[in-house]
Protein backbone atom coordinates (compact mmCIF):
# COMPACT_ATOMS: atom_id res chain seq x y z
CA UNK A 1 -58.93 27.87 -16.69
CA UNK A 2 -57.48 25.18 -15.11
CA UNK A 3 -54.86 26.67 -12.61
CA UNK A 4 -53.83 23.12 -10.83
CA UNK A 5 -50.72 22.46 -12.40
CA UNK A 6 -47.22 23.91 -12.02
CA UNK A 7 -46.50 27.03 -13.66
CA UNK A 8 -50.21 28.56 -12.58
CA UNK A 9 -50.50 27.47 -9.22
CA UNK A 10 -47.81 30.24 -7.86
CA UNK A 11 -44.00 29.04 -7.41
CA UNK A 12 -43.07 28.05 -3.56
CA UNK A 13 -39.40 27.50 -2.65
CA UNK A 14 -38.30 25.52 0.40
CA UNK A 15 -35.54 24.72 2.46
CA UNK A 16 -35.15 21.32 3.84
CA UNK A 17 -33.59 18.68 5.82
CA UNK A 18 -33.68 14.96 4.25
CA UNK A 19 -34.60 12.35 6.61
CA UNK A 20 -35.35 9.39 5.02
CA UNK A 21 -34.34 7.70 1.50
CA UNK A 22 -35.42 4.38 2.12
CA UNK A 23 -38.12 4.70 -1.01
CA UNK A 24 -40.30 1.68 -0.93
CA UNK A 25 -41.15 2.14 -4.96
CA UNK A 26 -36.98 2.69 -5.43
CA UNK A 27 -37.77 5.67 -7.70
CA UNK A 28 -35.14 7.97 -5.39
CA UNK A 29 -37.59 9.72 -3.47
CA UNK A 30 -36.45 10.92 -0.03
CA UNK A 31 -38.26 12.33 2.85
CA UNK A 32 -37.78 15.87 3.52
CA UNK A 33 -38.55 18.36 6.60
CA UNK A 34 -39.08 22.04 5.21
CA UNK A 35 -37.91 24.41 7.29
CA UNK A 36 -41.00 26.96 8.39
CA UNK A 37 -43.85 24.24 7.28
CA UNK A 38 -42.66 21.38 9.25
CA UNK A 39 -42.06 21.50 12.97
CA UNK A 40 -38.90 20.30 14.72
CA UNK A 41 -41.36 17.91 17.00
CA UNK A 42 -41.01 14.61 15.86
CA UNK A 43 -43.60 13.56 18.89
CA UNK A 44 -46.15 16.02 16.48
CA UNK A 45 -44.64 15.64 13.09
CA UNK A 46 -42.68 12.09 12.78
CA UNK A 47 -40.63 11.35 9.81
CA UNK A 48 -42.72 8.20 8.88
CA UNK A 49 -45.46 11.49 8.64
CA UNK A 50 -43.75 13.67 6.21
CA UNK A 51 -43.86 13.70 2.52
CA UNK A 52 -42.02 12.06 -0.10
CA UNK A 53 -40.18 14.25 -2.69
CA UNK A 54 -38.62 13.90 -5.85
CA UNK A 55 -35.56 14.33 -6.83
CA UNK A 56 -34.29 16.02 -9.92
CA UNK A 57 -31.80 15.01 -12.03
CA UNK A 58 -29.35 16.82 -14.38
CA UNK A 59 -28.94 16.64 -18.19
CA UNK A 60 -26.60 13.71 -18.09
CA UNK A 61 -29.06 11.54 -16.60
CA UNK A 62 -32.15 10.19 -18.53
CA UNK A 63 -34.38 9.78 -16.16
CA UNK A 64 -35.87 6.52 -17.73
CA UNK A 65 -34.65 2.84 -17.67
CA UNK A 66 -32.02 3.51 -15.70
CA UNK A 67 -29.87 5.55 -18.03
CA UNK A 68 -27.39 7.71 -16.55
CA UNK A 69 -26.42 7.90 -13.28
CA UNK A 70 -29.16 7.02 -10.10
CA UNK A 71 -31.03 9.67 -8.01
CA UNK A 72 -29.60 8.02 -4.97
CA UNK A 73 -26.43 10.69 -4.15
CA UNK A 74 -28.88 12.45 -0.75
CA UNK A 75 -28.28 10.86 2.34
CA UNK A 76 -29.97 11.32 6.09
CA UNK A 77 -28.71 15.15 7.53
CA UNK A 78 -28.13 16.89 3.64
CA UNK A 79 -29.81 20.06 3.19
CA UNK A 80 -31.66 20.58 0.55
CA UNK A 81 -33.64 22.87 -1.48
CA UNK A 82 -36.19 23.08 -4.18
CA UNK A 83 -40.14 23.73 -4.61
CA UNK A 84 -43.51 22.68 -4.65
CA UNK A 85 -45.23 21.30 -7.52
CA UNK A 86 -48.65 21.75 -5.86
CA UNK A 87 -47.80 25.33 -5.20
CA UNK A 88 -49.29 26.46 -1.55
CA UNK A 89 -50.64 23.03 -0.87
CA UNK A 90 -47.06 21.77 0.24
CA UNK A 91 -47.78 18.43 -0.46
CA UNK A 92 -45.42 17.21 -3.66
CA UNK A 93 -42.00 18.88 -3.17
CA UNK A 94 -39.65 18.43 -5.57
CA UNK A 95 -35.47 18.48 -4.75
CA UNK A 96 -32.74 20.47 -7.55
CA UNK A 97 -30.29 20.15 -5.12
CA UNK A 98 -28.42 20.47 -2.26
CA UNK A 99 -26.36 22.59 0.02
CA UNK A 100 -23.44 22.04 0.93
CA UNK A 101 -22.54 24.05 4.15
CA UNK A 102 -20.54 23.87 7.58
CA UNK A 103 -21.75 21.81 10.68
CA UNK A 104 -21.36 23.10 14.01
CA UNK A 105 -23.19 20.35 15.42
CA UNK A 106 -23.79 16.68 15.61
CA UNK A 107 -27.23 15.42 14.81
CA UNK A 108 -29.78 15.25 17.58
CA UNK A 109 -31.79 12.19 17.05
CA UNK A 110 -35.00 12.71 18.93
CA UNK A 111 -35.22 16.49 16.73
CA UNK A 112 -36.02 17.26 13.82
CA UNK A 113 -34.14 18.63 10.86
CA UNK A 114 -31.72 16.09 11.69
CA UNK A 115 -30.26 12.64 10.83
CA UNK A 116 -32.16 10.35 12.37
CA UNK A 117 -29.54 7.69 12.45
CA UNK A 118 -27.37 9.94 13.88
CA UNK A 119 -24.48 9.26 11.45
CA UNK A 120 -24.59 11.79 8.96
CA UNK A 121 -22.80 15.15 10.03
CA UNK A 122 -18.92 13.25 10.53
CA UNK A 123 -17.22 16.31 11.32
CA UNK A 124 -17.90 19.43 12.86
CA UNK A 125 -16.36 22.66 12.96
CA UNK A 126 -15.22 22.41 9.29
CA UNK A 127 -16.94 22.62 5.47
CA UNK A 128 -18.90 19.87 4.00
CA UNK A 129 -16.44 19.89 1.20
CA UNK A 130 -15.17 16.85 0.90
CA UNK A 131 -11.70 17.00 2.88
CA UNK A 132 -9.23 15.32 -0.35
CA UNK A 133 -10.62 18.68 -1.54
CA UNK A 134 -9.99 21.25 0.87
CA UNK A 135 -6.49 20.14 2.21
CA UNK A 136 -6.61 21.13 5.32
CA UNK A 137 -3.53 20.36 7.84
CA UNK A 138 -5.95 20.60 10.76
CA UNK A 139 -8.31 18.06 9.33
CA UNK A 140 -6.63 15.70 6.84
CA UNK A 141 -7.99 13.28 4.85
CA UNK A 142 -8.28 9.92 6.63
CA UNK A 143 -7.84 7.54 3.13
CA UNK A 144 -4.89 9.86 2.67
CA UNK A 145 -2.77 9.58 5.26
CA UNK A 146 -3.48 5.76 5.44
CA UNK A 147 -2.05 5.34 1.80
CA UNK A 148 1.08 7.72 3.02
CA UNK A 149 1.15 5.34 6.25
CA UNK A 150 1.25 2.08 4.01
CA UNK A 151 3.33 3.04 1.23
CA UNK A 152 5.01 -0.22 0.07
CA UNK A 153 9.27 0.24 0.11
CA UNK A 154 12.20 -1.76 -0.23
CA UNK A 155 10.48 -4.47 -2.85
CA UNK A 156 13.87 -6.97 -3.58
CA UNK A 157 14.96 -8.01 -6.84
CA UNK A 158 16.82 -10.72 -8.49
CA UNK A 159 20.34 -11.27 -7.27
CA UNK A 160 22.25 -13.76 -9.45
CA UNK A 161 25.53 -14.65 -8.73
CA UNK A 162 28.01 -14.56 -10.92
CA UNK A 163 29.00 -18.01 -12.82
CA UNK A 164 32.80 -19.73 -12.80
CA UNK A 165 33.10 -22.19 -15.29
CA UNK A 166 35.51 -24.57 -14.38
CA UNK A 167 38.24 -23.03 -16.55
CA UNK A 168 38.17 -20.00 -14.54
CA UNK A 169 35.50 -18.43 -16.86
CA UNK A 170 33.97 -15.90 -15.22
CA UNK A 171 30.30 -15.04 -16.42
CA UNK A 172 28.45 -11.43 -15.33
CA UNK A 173 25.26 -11.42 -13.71
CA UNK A 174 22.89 -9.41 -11.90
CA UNK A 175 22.83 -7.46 -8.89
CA UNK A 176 20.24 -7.21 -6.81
CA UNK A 177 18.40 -3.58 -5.80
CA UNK A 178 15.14 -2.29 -4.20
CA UNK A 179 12.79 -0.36 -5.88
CA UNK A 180 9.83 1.51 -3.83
CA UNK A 181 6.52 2.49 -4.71
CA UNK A 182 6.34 6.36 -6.16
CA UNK A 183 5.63 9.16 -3.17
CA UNK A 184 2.32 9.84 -3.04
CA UNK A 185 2.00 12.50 -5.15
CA UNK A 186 -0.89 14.56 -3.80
CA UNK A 187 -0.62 17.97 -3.19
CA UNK A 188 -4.65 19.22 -3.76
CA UNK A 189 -4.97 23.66 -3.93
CA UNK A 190 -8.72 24.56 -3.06
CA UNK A 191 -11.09 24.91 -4.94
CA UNK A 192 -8.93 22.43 -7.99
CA UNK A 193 -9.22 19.06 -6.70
CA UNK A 194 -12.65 17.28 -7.80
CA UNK A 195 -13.27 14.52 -5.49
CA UNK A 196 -16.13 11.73 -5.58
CA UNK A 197 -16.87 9.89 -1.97
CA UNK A 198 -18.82 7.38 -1.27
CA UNK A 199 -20.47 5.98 1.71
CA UNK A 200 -18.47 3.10 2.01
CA UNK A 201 -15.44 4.99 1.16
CA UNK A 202 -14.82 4.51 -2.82
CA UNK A 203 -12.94 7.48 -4.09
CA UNK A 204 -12.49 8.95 -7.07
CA UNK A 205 -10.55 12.39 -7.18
CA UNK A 206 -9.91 14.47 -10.80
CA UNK A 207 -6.79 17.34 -9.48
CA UNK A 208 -6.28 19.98 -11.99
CA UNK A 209 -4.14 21.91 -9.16
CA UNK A 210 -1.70 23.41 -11.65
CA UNK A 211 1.42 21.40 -11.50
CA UNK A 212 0.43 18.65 -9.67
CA UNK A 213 -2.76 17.34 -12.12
CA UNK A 214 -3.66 14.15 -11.03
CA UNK A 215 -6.20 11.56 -11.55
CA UNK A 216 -7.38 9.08 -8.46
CA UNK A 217 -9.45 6.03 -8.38
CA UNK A 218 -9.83 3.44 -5.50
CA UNK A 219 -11.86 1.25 -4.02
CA UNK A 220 -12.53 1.08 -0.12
CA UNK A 221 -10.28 -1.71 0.18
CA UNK A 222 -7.41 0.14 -1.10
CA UNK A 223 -7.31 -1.44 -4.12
CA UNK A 224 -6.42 1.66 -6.42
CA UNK A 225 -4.90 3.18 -9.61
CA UNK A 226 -3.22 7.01 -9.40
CA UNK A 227 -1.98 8.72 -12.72
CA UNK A 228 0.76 11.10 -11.18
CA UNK A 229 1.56 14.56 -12.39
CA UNK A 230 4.41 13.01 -15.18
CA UNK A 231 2.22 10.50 -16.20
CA UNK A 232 3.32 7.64 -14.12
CA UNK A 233 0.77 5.19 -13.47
CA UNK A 234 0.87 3.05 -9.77
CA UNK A 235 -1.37 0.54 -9.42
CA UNK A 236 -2.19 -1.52 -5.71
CA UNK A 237 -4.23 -4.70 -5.72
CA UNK A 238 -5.46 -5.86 -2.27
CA UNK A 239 -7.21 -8.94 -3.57
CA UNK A 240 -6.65 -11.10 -6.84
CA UNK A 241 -6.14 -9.70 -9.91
CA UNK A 242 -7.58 -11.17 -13.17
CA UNK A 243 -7.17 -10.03 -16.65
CA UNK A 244 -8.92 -11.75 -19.45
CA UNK A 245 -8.81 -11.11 -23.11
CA UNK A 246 -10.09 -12.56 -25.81
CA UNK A 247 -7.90 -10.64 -28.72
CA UNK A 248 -3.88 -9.76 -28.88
CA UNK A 249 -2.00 -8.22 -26.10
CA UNK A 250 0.55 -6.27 -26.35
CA UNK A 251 3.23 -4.74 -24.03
CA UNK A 252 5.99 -2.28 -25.07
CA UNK A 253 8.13 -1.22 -22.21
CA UNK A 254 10.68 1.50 -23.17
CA UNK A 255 12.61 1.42 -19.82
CA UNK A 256 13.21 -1.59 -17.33
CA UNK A 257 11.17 -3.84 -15.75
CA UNK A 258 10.86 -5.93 -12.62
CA UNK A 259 8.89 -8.51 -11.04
CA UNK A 260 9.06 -10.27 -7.44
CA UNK A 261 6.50 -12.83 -7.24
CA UNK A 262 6.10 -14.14 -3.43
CA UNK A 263 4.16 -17.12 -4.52
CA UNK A 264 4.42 -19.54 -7.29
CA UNK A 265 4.83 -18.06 -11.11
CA UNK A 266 2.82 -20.42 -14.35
CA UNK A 267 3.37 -20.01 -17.72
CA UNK A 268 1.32 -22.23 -20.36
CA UNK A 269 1.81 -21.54 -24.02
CA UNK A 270 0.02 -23.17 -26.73
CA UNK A 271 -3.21 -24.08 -25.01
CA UNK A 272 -4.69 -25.66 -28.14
CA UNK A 273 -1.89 -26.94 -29.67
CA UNK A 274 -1.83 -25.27 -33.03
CA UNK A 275 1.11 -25.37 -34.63
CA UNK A 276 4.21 -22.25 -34.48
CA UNK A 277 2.55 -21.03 -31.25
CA UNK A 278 6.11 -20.47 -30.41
CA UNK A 279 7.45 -19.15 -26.91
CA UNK A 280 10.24 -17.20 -28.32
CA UNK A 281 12.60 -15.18 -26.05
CA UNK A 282 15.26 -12.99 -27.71
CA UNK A 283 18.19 -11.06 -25.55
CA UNK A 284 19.76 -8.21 -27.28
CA UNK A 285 23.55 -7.99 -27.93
CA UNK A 286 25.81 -6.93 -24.74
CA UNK A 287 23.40 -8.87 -21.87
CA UNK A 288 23.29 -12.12 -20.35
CA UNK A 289 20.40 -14.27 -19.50
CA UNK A 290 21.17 -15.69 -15.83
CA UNK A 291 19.05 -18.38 -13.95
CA UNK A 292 19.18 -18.63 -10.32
CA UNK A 293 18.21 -21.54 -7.89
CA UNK A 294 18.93 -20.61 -4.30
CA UNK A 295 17.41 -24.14 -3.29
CA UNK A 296 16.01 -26.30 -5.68
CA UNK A 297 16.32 -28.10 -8.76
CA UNK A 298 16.37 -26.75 -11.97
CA UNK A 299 14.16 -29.07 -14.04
CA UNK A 300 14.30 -29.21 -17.71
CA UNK A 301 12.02 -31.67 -19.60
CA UNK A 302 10.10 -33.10 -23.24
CA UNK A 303 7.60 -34.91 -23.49
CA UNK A 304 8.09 -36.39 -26.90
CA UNK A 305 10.28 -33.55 -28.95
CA UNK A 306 14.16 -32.67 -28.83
CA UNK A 307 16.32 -30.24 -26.41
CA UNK A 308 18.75 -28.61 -28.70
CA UNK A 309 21.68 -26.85 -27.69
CA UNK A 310 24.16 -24.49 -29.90
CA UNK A 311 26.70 -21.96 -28.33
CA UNK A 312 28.36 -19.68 -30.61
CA UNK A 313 31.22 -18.83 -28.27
CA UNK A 314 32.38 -21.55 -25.42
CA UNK A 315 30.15 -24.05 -23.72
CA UNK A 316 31.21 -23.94 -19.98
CA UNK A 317 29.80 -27.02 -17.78
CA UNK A 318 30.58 -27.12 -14.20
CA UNK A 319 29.18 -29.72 -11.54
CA UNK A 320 29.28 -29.65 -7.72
CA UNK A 321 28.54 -33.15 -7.40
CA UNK A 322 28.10 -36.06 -9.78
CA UNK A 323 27.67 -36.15 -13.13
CA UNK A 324 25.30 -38.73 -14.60
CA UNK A 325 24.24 -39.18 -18.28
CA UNK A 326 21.58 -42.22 -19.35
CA UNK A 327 21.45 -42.41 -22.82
CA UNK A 328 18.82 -44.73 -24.82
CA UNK A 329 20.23 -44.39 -28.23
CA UNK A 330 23.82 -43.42 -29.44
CA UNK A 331 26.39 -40.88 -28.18
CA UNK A 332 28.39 -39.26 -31.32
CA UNK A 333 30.98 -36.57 -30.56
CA UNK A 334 32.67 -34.68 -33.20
CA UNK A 335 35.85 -32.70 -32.19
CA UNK A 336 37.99 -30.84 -34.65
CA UNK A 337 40.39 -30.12 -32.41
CA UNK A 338 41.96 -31.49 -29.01
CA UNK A 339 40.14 -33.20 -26.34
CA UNK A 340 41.73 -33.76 -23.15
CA UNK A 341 40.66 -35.59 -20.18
CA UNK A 342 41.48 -35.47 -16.50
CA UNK A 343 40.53 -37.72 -13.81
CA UNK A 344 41.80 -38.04 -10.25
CA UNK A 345 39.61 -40.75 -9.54
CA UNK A 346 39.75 -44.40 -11.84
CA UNK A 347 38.76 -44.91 -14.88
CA UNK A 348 35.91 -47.42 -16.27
CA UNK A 349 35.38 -48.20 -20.28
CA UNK A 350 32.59 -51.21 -20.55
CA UNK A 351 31.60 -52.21 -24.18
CA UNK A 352 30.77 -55.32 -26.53
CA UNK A 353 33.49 -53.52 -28.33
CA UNK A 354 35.97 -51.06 -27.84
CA UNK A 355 38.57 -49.75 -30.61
CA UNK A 356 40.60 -47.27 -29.54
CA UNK A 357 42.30 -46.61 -32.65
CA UNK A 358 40.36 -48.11 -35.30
């Protein structure tokens, strides 16, 4: 009977350093140094010298075409265990996992059963649990208190002054107020807070500490989303931020919202010119839409169709400086009631024709 195969060739565990993952064939092999079969000596046993092993993967990973997520989680200095599939030959190891533990040391390059890069532990003197999930006051997390350190406050808002008509008319408008970014709300309990690092520094964290269930996601820029424990959502964009879609977008916002824009603001409607591709904007009763130039123009302008006007209530003009209408066609004015006219200044009526009282 054959007995060269796993399962009859006796069942050897092993614990291990990893040294290498630089796989030439990219299949997530790394290069491990068991302890009690490899020697510490890298003069005797190098790390170019030691086998490659393979790495298992769970249940939610194929294993094939690239299904699932990659066998490439290990890095230079992680402990590891597993077994031999060649039994006592030692010569095809095979990884289920690895083990997490608490470093008392930094990694001595010219050694064995170290990093040899030297980067890989970070800390000493503490867990290899990831410190977003430990919460420790005597070693915080260093993503943490940089988002604490650079929470955005005091964002302005639009402060319209209110309008005089020249009748004394005076129209309400808005004041301006601040609004902040939400406190960061993490508060992580041991063992609660799942937390995904990368090398880089992406982060993804899934808190079920009870009361304070959150749900984390950022990139190593900062850019970054946070669901809070009420279900507020905050959002931070370093770079650009570009949204396309090819359907119907919708936005229903219950309480208020505000925008400060430090750049220029675009709107185009209608791209492709079909027709009743309206831009319609609808106030509801008891509110005022107010416009505010603090110094500019306000430009307002057809290209071939009308600008019509119709106020319910009063229509209240009032101009700083002159007044100037060109007209290519007609002016008609229909009053029903009185029209007066004051001017401190003359006077000027040109016309082929003018009939006072015709």
């Amino acid at each position: 009977m054959n007995e060269n195969f796993l399962g009859r060739n006796g069942f050897t565990w092993f614990n291990g350093v990893v040294e290498d993952r630089n796989d030439p064939l990219k299949t997530g092999r790394v290069k491990v140094r068991v302890v009690g079969v490899h020697t510490a000596d890298k003069t005797i046993l190098p790390t170019t010298d030691l086998p490659w092993a393979l790495c298992v993967l769970p249940i939610t990973a194929s294993g094939i075409s690239g299904i699932g997520q990659s066998s490439t989680g290990l890095v230079e200095g992680s402990w590891v265990f597993g077994f031999f599939r060649d039994g006592e030959l030692m010569q095809e190891p095979v990884i289920m996992g690895s083990l997490p533990g608490y470093a008392i040391e930094l990694a001595n390059r010219s050694k064995g059963f170290f990093d040899p890069s030297g980067i890989y532990p970070k800390y000493i003197n503490e867990p290899d649990v990831n410190r977003l999930a430990v919460n420790s006051e005597e070693a915080p997390s260093l993503p943490l208190l940089l988002r604490q350190a650079t929470r955005i406050t005091g964002v302005p808002t639009a402060d319209t002054n209110a309008f005089t008509s020249a009748d004394g008319t005076i129209t309400t408008a808005s004041d301006g107020t601040l609004w902040n970014q939400p406190e960061i709300p993490y508060a992580a309990v041991y063992p609660y807070n799942h937390v995904y690092e990368s090398e880089s520094g992406h982060l993804r964290e899934f808190d079920d500490t009870l009361g304070h269930e959150r749900i984390y996601e950022a990139h190593r820029t900062g850019t970054s989303y946070e669901i809070s424990p009420d279900g507020t959502k905050t959002e931070i964009i370093k770079g650009g931020h570009y949204t396309l879609t090819s359907g119907t977008t919708g936005h229903y916002i219950q309480g208020d919202s505000d925008v400060t824009i430090s750049g220029h603001s675009k709107v185009f409607i209608n791209k492709n010119g079909e027709a009743n591709n309206h831009y319609d904007i609808q106030i509801g009763p008891n509110a005022n839409v107010n416009i505010q130039v603090d110094n500019g123009d306000i430009n307002l302008n057809t290209v071939t169709g009308k600008i019509n006007m119709n106020a319910g209530g009063d229509y209240n003009l009032k101009v700083g400086g002159n007044y100037t209408v060109a007209v290519a066609g007609s002016i008609i004015e229909n009053v029903e009631g009185a029209k007066t006219s004051n001017t401190t200044g003359a006077v000027i009526h040109r016309g082929s024709t003018i009939d006072l009282n015709p």
